[in-house]
Protein backbone atom coordinates (compact mmCIF):
# COMPACT_ATOMS: atom_id res chain seq x y z
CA UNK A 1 -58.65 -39.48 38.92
CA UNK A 2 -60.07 -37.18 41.35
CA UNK A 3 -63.84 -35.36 40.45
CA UNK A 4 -61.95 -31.81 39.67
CA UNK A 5 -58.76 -32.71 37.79
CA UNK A 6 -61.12 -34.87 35.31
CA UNK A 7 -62.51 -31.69 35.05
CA UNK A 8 -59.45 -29.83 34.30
CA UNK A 9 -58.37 -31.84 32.45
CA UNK A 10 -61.39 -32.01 29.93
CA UNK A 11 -61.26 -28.26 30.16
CA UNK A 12 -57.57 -28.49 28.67
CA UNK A 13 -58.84 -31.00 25.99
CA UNK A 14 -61.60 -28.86 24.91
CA UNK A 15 -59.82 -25.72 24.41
CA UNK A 16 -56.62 -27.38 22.75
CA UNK A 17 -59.03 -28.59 20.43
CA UNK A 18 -61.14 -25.24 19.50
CA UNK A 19 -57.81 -23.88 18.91
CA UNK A 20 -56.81 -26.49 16.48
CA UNK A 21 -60.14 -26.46 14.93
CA UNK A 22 -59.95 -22.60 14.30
CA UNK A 23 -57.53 -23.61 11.10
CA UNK A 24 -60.04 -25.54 9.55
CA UNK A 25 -61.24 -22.84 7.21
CA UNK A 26 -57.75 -21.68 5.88
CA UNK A 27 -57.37 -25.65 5.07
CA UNK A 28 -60.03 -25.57 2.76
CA UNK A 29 -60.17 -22.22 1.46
CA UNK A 30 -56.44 -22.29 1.02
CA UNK A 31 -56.69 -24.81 -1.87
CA UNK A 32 -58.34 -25.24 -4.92
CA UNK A 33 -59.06 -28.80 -4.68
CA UNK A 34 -63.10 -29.41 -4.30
CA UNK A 35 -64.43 -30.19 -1.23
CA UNK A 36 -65.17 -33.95 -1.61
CA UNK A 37 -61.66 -34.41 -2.91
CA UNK A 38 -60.97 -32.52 0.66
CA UNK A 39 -62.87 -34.81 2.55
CA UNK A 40 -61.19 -37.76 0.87
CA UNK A 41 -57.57 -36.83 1.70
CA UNK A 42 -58.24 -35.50 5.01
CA UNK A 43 -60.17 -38.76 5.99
CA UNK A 44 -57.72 -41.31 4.60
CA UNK A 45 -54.89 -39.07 6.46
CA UNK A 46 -56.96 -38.28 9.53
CA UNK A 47 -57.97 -42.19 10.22
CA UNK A 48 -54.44 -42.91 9.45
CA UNK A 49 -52.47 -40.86 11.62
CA UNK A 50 -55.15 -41.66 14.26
CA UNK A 51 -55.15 -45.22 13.90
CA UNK A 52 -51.40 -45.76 13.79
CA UNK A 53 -51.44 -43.71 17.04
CA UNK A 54 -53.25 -46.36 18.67
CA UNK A 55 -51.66 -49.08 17.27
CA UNK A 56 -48.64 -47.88 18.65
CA UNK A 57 -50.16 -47.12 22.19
CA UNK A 58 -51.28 -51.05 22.30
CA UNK A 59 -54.87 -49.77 23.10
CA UNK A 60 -56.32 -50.26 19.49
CA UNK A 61 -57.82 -53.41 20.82
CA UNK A 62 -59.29 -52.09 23.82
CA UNK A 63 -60.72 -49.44 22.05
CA UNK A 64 -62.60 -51.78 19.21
CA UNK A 65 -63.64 -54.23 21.80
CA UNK A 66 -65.25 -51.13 23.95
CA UNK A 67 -66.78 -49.84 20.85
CA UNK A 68 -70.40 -50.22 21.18
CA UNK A 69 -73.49 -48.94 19.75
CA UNK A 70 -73.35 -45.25 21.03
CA UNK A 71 -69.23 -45.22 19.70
CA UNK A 72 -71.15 -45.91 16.56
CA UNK A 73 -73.53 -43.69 16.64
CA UNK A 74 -71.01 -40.47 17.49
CA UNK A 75 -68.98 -41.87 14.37
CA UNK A 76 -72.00 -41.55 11.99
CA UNK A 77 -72.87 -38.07 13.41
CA UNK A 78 -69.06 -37.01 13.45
CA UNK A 79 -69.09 -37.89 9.46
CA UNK A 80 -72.49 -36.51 9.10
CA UNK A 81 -70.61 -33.07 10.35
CA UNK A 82 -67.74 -33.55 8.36
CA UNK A 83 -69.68 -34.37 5.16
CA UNK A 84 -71.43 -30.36 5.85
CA UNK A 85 -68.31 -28.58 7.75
CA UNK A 86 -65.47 -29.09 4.83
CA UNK A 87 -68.56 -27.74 1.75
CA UNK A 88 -69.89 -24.99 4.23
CA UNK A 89 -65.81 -23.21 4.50
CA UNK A 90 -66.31 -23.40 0.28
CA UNK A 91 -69.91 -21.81 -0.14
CA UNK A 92 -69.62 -19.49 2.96
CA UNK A 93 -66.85 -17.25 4.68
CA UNK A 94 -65.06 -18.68 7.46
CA UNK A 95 -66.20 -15.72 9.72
CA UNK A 96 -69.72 -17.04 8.85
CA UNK A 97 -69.34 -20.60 9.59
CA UNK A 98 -67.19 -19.90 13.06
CA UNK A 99 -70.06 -17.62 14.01
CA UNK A 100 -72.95 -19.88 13.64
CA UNK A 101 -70.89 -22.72 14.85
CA UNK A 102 -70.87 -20.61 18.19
CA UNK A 103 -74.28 -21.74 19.14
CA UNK A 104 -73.42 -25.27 19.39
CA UNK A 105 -73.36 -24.92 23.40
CA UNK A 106 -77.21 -24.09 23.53
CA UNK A 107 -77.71 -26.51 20.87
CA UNK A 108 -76.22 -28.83 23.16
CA UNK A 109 -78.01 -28.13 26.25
CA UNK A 110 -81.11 -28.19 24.51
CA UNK A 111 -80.22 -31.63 23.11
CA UNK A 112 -78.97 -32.46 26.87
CA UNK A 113 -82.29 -31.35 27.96
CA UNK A 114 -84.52 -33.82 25.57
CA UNK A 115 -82.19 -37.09 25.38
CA UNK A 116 -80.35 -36.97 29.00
CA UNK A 117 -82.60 -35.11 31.11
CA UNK A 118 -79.84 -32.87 32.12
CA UNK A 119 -82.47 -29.47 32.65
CA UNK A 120 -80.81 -25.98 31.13
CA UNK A 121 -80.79 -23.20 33.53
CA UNK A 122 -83.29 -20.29 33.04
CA UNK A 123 -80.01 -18.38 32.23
CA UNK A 124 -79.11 -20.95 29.50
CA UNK A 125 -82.54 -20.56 27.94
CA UNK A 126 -82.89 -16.88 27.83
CA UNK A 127 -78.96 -17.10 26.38
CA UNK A 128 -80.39 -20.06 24.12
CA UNK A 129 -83.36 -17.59 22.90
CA UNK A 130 -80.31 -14.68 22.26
CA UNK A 131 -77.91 -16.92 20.41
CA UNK A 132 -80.26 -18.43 17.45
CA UNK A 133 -81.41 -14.57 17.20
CA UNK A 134 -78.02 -13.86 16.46
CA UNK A 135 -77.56 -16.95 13.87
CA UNK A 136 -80.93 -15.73 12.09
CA UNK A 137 -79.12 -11.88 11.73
CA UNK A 138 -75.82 -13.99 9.71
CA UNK A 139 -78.44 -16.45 7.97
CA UNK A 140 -80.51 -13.17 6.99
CA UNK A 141 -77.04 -11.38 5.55
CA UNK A 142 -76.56 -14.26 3.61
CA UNK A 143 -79.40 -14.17 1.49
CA UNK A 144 -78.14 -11.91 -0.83
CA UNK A 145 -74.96 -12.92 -0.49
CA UNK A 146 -75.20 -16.09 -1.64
CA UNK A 147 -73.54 -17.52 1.38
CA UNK A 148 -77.12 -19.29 2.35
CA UNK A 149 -76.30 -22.84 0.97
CA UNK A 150 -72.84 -22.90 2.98
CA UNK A 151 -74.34 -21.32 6.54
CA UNK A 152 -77.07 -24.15 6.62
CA UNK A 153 -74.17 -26.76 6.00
CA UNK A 154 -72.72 -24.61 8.90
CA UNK A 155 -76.08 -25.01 10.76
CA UNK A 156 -76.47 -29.10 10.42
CA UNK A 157 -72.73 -29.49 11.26
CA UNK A 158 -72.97 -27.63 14.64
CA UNK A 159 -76.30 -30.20 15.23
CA UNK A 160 -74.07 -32.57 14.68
CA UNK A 161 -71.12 -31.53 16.73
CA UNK A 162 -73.43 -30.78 19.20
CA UNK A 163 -75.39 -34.40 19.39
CA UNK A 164 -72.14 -36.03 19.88
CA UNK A 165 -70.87 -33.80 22.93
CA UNK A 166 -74.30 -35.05 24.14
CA UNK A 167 -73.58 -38.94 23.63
CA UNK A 168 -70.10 -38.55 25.28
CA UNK A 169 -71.97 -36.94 28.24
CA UNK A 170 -74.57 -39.74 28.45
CA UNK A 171 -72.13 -42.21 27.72
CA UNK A 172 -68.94 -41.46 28.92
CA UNK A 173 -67.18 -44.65 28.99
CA UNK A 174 -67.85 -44.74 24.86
CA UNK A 175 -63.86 -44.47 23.23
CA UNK A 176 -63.20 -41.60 21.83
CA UNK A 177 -60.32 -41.99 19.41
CA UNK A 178 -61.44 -45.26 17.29
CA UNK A 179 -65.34 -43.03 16.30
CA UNK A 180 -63.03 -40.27 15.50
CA UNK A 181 -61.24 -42.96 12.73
CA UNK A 182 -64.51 -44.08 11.76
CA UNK A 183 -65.99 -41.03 10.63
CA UNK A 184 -63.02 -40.15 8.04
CA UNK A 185 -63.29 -43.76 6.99
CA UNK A 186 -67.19 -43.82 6.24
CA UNK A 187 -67.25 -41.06 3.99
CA UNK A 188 -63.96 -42.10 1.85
CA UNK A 189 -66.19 -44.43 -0.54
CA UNK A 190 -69.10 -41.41 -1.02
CA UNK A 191 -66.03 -38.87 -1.47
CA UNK A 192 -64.82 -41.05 -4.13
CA UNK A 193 -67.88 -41.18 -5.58
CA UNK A 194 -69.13 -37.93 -5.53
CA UNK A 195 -65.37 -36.19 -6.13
CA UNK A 196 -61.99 -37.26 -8.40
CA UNK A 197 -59.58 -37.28 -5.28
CA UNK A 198 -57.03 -38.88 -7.96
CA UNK A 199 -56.58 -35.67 -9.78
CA UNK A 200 -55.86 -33.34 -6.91
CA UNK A 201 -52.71 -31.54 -7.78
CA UNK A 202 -49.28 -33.11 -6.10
CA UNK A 203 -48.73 -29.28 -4.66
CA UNK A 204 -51.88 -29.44 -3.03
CA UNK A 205 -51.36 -32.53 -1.08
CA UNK A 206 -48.83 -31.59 1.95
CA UNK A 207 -51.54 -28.97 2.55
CA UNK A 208 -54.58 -31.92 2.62
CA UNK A 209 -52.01 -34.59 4.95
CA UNK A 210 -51.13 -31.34 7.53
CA UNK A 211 -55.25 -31.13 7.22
CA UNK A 212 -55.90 -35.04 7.96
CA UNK A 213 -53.15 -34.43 10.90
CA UNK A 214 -54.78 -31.56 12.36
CA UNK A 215 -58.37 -32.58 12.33
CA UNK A 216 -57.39 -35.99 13.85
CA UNK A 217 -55.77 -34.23 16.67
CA UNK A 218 -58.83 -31.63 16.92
CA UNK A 219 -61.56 -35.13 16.61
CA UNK A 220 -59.99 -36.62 19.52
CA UNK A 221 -58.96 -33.81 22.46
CA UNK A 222 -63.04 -32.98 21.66
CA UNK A 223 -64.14 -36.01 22.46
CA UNK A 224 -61.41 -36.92 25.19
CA UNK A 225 -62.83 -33.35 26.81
CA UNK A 226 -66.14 -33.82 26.31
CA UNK A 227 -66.71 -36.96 28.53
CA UNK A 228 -65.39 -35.26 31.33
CA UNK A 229 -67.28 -32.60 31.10
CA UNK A 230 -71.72 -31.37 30.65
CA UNK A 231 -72.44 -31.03 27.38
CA UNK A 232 -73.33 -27.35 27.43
CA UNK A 233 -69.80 -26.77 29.30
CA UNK A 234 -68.08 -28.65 26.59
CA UNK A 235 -69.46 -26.17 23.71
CA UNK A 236 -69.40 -23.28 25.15
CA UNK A 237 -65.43 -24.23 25.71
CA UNK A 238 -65.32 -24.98 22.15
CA UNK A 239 -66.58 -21.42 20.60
CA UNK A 240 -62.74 -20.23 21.21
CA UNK A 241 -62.97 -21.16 17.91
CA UNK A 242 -65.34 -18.44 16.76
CA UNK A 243 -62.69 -15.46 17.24
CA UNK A 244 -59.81 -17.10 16.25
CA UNK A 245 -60.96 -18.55 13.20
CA UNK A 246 -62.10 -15.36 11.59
CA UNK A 247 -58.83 -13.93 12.78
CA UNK A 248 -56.74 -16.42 10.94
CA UNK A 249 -58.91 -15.92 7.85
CA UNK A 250 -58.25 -12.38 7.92
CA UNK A 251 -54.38 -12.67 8.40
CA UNK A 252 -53.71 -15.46 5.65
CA UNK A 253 -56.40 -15.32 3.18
CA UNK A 254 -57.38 -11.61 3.84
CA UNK A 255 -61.26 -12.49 3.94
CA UNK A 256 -62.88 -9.52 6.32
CA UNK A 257 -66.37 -10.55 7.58
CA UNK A 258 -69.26 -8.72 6.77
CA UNK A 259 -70.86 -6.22 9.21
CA UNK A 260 -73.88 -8.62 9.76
CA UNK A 261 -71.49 -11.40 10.27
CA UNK A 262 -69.96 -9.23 12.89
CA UNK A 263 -73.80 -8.03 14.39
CA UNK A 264 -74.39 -11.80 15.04
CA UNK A 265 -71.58 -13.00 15.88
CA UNK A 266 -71.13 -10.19 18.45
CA UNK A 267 -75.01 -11.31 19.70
CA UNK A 268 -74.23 -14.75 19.97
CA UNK A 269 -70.96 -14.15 21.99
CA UNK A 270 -72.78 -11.61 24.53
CA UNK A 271 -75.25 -14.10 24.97
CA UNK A 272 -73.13 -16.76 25.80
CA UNK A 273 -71.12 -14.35 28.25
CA UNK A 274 -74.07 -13.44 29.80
CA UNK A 275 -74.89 -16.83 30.79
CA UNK A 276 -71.98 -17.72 32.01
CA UNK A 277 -72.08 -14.55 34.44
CA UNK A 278 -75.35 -15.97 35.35
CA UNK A 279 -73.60 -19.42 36.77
């Protein structure tokens, strides 16, 4: 495929994923069941609807012989995010964790900048400097609040997210759909563990298997998008996220961010509009 439509293309990807993503937080704050027992049901549905997928594509095989140490890698990470994204939505707002998950794309360039040598912009880095002042204003509102605990979780899951945009850069040939499987399945023995997924309420459960469907959609169109595309490219695509989550919180669980949610939010989105005047 030509140079520009793989980059349409992963453009598409991207976006139809940040707009899938944006539901994450009425998911898990639309149900009582504990997070762990969340991460359980979601990862047992996620890796199944993903894996029967490929099964019935015929490219299952393809995709476990091409799986290689970086594929491996992304699927620890992607877990690694999961295990803090699904706990952050319960200890936090979903405003909060959208906002903060906004700076993945200079998290990512930075990262880009260390591990690939692909060198930020002076733009990016000014932008860079902006965004993380605006993630210290929501971090600062939630000290009080109580929401601390949940915006780090935010924090270490937008590392996370970040770090495997990078690897998919670096390594584009690395499959994207079988990691994606992975990282449900590697957390389903600590979930059971650490939660009683067995004693999640039958009502509850439609909600959890729409979840496991929707994140293994949102897993895959990331990292289909994000080997076509630079890493910072590839997150700032993905903060579509950051109004439209907040906006779904407000319209179905009625949650209305604070006004230092809003401050930093509206700092980290200038600076990221800023730099992309800059290109």
């Amino acid at each position: 495929m030509p140079q520009h439509s793989q980059h349409r293309v992963g453009v598409s990807l991207v976006i139809v994923s940040a707009i899938v993503f944006s539901s994450a937080g009425i998911f898990t704050r639309g149900v009582e069941t504990a997070a762990w027992d969340i991460i359980f049901w979601r990862g047992v549905f996620a890796a199944g609807f993903t894996l029967s997928f490929q099964a019935l594509r015929g490219s299952l095989g393809a995709e476990a012989r091409a799986l290689k140490g970086p594929g491996l890698l992304a699927a620890l990470l992607m877990g690694i995010g999961t295990a803090a994204f699904i706990p952050a939505f319960k200890l936090s707002s979903v405003a909060n964790v959208a906002m903060i998950y906004a700076a993945a794309p200079f998290m990512a360039a930075a990262l880009s900048w260390v591990a690939i040598k692909e060198a930020p912009s002076k733009s990016v880095i000014i932008a860079a400097s902006v965004a993380f002042g605006g993630v210290f204003v929501i971090l600062s509102g939630s000290l009080g609040a109580g929401h601390l605990g949940g915006d780090l979780l935010a924090l270490l899951m937008t590392l996370m997210m970040a770090s495997t945009m990078v690897i998919y850069r670096r390594f584009p040939e690395t499959p994207a759909v079988l990691p994606a499987a992975l990282s449900s399945i590697i957390l389903l023995p600590v979930a059971l563990f650490l939660g009683a997924p067995f004693d999640v309420p039958l009502a509850e459960l439609p909600v959890l298997i729409a979840f496991g469907l929707v994140f293994a959609t949102a897993s895959v169109t990331l990292s289909e998008g994000a080997r076509r595309l630079p890493s910072a490219e590839t997150a700032l695509l993905s903060i579509l996220e950051m109004p439209l989550a907040p906006l779904l919180a407000f319209l179905v669980l009625s949650e209305v961010p604070t006004s230092q949610t809003l401050l930093g939010g509206a700092i980290i989105l200038a600076a990221i509009l800023w730099s992309q005047r800059q290109t």
